[in-house]
Protein backbone atom coordinates (compact mmCIF):
# COMPACT_ATOMS: atom_id res chain seq x y z
CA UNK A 1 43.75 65.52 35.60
CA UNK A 2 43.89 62.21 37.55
CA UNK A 3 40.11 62.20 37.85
CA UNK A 4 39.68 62.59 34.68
CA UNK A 5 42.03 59.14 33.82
CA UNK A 6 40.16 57.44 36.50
CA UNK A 7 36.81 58.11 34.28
CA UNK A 8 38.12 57.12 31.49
CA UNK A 9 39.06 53.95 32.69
CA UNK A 10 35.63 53.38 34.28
CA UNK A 11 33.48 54.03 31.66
CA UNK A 12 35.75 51.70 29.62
CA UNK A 13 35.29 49.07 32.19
CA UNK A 14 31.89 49.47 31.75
CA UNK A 15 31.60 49.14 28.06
CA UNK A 16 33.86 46.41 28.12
CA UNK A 17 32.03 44.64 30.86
CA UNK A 18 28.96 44.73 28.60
CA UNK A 19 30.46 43.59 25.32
CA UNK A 20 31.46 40.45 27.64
CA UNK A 21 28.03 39.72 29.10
CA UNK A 22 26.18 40.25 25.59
CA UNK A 23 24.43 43.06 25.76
CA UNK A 24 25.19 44.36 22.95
CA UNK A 25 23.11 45.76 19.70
CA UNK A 26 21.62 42.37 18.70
CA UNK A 27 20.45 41.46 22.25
CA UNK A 28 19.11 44.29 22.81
CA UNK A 29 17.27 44.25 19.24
CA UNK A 30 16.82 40.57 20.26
CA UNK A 31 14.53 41.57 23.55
CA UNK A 32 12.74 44.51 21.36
CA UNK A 33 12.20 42.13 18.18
CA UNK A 34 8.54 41.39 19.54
CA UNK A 35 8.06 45.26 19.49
CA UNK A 36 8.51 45.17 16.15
CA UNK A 37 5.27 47.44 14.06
CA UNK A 38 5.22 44.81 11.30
CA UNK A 39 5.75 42.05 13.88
CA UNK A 40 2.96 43.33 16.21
CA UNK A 41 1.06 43.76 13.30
CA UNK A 42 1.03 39.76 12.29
CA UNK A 43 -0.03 39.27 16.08
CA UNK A 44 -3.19 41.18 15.67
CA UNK A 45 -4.23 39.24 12.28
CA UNK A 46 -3.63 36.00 13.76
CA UNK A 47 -6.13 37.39 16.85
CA UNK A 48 -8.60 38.09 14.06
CA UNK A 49 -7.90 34.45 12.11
CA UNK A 50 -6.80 36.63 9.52
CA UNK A 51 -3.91 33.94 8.86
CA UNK A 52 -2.46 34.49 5.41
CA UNK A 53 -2.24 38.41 6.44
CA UNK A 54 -0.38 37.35 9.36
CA UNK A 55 1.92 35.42 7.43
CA UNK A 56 3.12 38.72 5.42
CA UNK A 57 2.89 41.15 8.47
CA UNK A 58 5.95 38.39 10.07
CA UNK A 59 7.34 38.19 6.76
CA UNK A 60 8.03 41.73 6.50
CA UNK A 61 8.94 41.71 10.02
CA UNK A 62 11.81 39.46 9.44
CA UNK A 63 12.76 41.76 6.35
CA UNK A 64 13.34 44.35 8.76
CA UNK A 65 15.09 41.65 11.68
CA UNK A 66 16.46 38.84 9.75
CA UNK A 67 17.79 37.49 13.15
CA UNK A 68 13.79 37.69 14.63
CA UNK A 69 13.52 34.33 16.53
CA UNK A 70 10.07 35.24 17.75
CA UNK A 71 8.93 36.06 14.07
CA UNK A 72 10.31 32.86 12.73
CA UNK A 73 8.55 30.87 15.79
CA UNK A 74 4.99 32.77 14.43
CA UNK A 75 5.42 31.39 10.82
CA UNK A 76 6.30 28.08 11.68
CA UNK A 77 2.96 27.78 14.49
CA UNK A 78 0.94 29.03 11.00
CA UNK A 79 2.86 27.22 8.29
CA UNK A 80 2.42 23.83 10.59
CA UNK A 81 -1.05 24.63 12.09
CA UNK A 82 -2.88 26.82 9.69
CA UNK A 83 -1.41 26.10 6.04
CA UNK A 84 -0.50 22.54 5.98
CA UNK A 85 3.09 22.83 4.60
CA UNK A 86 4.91 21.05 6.78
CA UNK A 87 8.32 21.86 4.90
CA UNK A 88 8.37 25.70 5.58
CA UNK A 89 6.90 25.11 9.02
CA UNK A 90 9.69 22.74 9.84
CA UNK A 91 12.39 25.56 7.82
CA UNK A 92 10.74 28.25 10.26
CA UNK A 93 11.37 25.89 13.61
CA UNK A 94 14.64 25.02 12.89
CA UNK A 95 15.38 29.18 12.62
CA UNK A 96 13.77 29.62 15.74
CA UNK A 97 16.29 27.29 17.43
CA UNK A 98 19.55 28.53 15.83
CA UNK A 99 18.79 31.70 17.00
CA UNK A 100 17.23 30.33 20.40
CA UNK A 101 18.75 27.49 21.32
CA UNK A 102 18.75 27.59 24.87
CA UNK A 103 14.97 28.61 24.75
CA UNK A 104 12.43 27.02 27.07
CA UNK A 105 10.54 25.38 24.35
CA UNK A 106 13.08 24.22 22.79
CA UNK A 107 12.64 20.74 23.77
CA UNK A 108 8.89 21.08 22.18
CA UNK A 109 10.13 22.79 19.14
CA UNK A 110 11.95 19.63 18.25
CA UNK A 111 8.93 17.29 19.05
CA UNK A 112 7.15 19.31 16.71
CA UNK A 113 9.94 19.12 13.85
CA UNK A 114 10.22 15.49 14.28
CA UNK A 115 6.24 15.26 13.64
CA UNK A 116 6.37 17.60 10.52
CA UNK A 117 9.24 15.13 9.48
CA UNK A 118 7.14 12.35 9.72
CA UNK A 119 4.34 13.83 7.72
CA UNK A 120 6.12 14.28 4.91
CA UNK A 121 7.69 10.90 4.80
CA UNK A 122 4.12 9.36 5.14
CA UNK A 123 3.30 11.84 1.55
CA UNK A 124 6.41 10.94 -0.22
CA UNK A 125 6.39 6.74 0.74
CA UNK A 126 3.08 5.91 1.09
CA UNK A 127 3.75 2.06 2.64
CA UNK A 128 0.54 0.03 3.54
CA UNK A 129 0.41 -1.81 6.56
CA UNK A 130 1.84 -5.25 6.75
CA UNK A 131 -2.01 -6.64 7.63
CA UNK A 132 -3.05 -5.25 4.44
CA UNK A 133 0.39 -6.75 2.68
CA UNK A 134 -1.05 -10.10 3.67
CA UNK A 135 -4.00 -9.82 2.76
CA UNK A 136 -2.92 -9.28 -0.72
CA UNK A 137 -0.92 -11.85 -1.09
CA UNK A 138 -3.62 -14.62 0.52
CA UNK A 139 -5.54 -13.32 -1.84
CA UNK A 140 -3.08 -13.80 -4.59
CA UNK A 141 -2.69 -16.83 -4.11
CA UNK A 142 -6.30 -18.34 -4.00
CA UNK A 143 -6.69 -16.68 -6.89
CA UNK A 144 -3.82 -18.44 -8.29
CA UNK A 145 -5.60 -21.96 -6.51
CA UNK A 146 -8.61 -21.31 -8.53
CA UNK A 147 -7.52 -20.59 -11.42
CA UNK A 148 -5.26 -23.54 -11.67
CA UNK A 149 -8.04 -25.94 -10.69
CA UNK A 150 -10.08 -24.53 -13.83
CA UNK A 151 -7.49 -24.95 -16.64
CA UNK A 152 -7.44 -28.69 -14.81
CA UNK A 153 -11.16 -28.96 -14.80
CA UNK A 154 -11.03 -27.70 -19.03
CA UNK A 155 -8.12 -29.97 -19.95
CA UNK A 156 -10.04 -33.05 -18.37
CA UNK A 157 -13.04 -32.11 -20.32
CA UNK A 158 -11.25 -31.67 -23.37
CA UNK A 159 -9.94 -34.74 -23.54
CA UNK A 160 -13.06 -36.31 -22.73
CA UNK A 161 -14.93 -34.35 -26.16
CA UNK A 162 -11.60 -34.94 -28.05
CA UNK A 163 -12.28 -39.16 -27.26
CA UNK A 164 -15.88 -39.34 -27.80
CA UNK A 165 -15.56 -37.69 -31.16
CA UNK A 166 -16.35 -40.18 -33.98
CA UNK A 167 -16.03 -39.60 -37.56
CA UNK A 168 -18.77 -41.17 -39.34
CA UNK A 169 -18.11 -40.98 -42.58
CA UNK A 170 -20.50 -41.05 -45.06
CA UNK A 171 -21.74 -44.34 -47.85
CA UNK A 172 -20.54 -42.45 -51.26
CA UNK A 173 -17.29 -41.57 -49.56
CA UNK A 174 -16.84 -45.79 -49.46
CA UNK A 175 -14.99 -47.47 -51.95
CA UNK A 176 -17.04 -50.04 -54.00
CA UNK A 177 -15.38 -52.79 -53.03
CA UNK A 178 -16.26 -52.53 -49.08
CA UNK A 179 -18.86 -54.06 -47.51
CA UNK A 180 -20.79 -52.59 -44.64
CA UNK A 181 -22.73 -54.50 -42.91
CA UNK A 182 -26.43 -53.09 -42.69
CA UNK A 183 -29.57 -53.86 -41.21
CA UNK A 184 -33.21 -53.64 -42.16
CA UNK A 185 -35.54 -52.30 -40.03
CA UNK A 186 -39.24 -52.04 -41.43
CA UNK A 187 -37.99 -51.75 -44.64
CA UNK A 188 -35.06 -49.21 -43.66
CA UNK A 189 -32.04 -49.93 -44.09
CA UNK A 190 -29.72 -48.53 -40.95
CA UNK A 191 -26.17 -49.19 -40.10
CA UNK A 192 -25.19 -50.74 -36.63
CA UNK A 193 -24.75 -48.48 -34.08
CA UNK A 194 -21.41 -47.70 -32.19
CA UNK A 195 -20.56 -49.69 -29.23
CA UNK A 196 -20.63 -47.88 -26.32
CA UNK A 197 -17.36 -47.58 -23.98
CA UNK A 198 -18.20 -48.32 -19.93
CA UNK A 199 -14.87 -47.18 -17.63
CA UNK A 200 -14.80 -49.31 -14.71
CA UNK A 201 -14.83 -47.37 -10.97
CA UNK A 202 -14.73 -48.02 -7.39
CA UNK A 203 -16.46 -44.94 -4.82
CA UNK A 204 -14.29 -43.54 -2.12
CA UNK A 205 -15.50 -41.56 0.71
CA UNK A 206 -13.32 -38.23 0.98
CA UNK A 207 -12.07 -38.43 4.49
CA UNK A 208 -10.62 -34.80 6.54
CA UNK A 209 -8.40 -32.95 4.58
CA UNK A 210 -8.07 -34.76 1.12
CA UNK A 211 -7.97 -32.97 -1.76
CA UNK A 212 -8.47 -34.54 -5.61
CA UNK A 213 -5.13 -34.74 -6.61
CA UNK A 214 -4.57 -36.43 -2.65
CA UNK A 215 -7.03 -39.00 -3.76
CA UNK A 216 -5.91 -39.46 -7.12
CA UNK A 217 -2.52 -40.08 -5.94
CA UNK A 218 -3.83 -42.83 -3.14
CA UNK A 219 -5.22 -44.80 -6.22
CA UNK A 220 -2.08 -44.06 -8.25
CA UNK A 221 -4.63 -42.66 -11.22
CA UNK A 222 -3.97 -39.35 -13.34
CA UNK A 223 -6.05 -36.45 -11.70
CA UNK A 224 -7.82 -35.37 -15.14
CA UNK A 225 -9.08 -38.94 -15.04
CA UNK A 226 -10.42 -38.39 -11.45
CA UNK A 227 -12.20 -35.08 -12.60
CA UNK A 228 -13.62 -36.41 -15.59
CA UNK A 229 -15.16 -39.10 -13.82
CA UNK A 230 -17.14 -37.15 -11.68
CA UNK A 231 -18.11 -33.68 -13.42
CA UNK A 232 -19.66 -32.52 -10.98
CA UNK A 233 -17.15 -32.41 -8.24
CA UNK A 234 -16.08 -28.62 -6.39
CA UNK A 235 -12.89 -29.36 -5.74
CA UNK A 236 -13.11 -26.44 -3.15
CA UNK A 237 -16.46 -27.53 -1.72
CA UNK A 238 -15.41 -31.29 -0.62
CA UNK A 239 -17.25 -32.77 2.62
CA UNK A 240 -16.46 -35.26 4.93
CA UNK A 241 -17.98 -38.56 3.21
CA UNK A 242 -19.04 -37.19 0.32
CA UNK A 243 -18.76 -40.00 -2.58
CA UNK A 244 -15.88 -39.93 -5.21
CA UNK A 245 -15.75 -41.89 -7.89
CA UNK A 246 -12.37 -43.70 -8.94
CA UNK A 247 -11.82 -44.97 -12.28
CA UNK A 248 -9.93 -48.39 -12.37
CA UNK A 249 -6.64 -48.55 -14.42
């Protein structure tokens, strides 16, 4: 009868010794879960690129093993590698290290995560590089140069129509009672012509780095008046010694 207590108490030792050191049903199923038919079956479609099969055969596996780390580590290699959707690749990984987390990989699991993570903040904020930034906005802004320097150039030449503009108006429009002086010419009679108007100006040679309103400013004169004295002037194609001419005040 003694033997028999001293049995007891072994094999009780035993199982409790093994309930300690975690072996129990889930390691065990844990260690087997590659063994798996459905499992093994996703292994041999991936051998023959057959990669959207494979991705069922290890979804069914984890149907049958919820708790499959190696099944989980399969989908998130294809999801990642083979599918390009980084967000179920990265939900696969992070499986694979709850229920591994002391796995050897681990440490390249997480590399891998932090990559996937990185992809899909690229997709969701696209952000240009700060070169490109730059660019744009030196662009802006000679744009901006330009087009001021044409409503200037329009303005000057406006005014210039708008003061050459005569009204002439015509002999029946003339009360009786004024007299216009008029000349003959072989028999025609013609009426004087207009005086014309002469604007006094100096030349100045653009020295390194002046611009028209720089100029205009040295001779105290308004910049329209500077541009509408010489027509032809670019303001952004100035040279070194290149004539300007200045009205006088």
């Amino acid at each position: 009868m003694t033997s028999w207590k001293h049995l007891l108490c072994l094999c009780l030792a035993i199982a409790g010794s093994l309930v300690l050191s975690g072996c129990g049903p889930s390691t065990i199923a844990g260690a087997d879960e590659e063994k798996e038919p459905q499992f093994l079956i996703g292994r041999s479609r991936v051998n023959a690129m057959d990669f959207q099969g494979a991705i069922e055969a290890f979804e069914q596996a984890l149907e049958a093993n919820p708790r499959s780390g190696a099944a989980h580590l399969e989908m998130g290699w294809l999801f990642a590698e083979k599918q390009s959707d980084s967000a179920a690749a990265i939900y696969h990984y992070e499986k694979y290290l709850r229920l591994r987390p002391g796995a050897d990989n681990a440490e390249t699991i997480r590399q891998h995560i932090f990559r996937l993570k990185q992809e899909l903040a690229k997709g969701v904020l696209p952000i240009p590089p700060s070169t490109e930034i730059q660019r744009q906005m030196e662009q802006l802004a000679e744009d901006n140069r330009h087009l001021r320097d044409q409503v200037a150039r329009l303005q000057a030449a406006s005014q210039v129509a708008s003061s050459n503009r005569t009204v002439v108006p015509s002999l029946a429009a003339l009360p009786s009672n004024v007299g216009v002086p008029l000349r003959s010419v072989g028999g025609t009679v013609s009426a004087p012509k207009a005086e014309r108007i002469t604007v006094s100006t100096r030349t100045h040679k653009v020295q390194a780095g002046e611009t028209p309103l720089a100029i205009a400013r040295r001779y105290n004169v308004k910049l329209d008046a500077l541009l509408t004295a010489n027509p032809e002037l670019n303001p952004k194609r100035m040279r070194v010694g290149q004539s300007v001419l200045v009205p006088l005040r």
